[in-house]
C-alpha atoms as a PDB file:
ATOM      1  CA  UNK A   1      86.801 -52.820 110.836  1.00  0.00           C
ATOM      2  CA  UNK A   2      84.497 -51.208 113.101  1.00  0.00           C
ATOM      3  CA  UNK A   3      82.992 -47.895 113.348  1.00  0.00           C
ATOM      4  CA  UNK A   4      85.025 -45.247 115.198  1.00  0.00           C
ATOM      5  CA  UNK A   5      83.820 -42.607 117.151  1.00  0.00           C
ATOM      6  CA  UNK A   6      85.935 -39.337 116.001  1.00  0.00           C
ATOM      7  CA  UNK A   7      85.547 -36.055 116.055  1.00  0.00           C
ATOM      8  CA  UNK A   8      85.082 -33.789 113.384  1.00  0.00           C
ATOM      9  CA  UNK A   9      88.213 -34.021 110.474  1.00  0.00           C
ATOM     10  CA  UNK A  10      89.319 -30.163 110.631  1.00  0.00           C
ATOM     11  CA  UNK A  11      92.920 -30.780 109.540  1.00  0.00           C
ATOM     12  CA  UNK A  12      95.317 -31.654 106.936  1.00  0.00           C
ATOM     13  CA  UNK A  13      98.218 -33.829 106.875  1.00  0.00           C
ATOM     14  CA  UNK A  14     100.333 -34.223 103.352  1.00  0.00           C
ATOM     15  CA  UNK A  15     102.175 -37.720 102.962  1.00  0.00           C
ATOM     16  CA  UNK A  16     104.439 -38.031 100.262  1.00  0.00           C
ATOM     17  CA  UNK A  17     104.171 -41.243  97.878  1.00  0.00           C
ATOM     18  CA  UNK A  18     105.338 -42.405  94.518  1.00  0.00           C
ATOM     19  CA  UNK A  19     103.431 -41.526  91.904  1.00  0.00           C
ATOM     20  CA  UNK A  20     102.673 -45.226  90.735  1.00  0.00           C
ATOM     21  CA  UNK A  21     100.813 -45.533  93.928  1.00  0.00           C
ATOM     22  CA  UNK A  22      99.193 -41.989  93.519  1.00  0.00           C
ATOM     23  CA  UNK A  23      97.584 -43.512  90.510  1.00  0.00           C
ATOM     24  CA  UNK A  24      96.209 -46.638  91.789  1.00  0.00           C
ATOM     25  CA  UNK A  25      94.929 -45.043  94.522  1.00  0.00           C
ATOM     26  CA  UNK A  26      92.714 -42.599  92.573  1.00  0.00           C
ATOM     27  CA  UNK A  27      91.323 -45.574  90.865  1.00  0.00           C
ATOM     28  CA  UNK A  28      90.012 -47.210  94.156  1.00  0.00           C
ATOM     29  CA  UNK A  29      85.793 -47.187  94.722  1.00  0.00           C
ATOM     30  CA  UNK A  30      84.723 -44.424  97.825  1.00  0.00           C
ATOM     31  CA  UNK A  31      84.138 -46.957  99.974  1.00  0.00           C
ATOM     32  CA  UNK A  32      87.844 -48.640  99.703  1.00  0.00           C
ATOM     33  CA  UNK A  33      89.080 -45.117 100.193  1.00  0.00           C
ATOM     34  CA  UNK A  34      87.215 -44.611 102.932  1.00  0.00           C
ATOM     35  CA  UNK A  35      88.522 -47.751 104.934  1.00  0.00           C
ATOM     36  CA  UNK A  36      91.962 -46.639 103.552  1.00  0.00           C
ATOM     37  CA  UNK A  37      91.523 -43.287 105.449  1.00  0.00           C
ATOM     38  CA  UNK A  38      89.886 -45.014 108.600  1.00  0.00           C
ATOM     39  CA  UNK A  39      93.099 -47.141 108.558  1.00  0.00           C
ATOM     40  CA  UNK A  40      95.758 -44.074 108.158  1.00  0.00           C
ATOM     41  CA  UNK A  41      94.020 -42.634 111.050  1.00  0.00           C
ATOM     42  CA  UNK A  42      94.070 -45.652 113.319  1.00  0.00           C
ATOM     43  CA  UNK A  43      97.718 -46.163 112.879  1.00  0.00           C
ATOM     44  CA  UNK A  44      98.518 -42.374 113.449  1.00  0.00           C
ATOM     45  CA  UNK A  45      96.553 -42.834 116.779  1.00  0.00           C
ATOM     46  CA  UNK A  46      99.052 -46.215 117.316  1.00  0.00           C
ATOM     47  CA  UNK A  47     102.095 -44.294 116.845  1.00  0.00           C
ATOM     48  CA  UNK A  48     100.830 -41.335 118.908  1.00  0.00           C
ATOM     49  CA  UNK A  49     100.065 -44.399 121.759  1.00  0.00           C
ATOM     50  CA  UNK A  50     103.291 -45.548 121.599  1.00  0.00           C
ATOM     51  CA  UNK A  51     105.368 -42.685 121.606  1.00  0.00           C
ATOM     52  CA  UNK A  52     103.659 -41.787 125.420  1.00  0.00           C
ATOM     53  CA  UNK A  53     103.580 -45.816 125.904  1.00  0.00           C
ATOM     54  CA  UNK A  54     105.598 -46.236 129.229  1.00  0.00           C
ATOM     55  CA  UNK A  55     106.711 -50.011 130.785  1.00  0.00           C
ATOM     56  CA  UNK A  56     107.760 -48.466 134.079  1.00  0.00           C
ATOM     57  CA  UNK A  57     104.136 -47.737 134.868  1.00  0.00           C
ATOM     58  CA  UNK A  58     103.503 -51.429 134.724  1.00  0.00           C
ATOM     59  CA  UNK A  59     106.808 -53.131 135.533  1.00  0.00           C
ATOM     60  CA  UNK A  60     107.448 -51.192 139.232  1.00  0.00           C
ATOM     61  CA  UNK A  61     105.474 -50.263 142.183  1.00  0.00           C
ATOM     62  CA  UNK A  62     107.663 -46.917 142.938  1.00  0.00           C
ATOM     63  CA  UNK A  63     105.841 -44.085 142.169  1.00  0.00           C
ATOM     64  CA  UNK A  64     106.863 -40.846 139.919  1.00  0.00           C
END
């Protein structure tokens, strides 16, 4: 994965997750936690995309 230009982390979102996962999750190295968190934050961006994502833009000449 590439480097992503971000701005500074200033909040805090909980997830909820089975325990069993908790635990092997602790046990991964910084830098696999790291990419874990890059990869959390790229698909929150996705969803965010998607929610606003809208075909008629590209599908019809009409405008809004």
């Amino acid at each position: 994965m590439t480097e992503i230009e971000m701005d500074k982390l200033s909040e805090n979102y909980t997830l909820r997750i089975p325990a069993v996962l908790w635990e092997n999750l602790s046990k991964l190295p910084p830098r696999l936690k790291k990419i874990l968190n890059e990869r959390l934050m790229v698909e929150m961006a996705r969803a965010v995309h998607e929610s606003r994502f809208n075909p008629e833009q590209y599908l019809s000449s009409k405008e809004f």
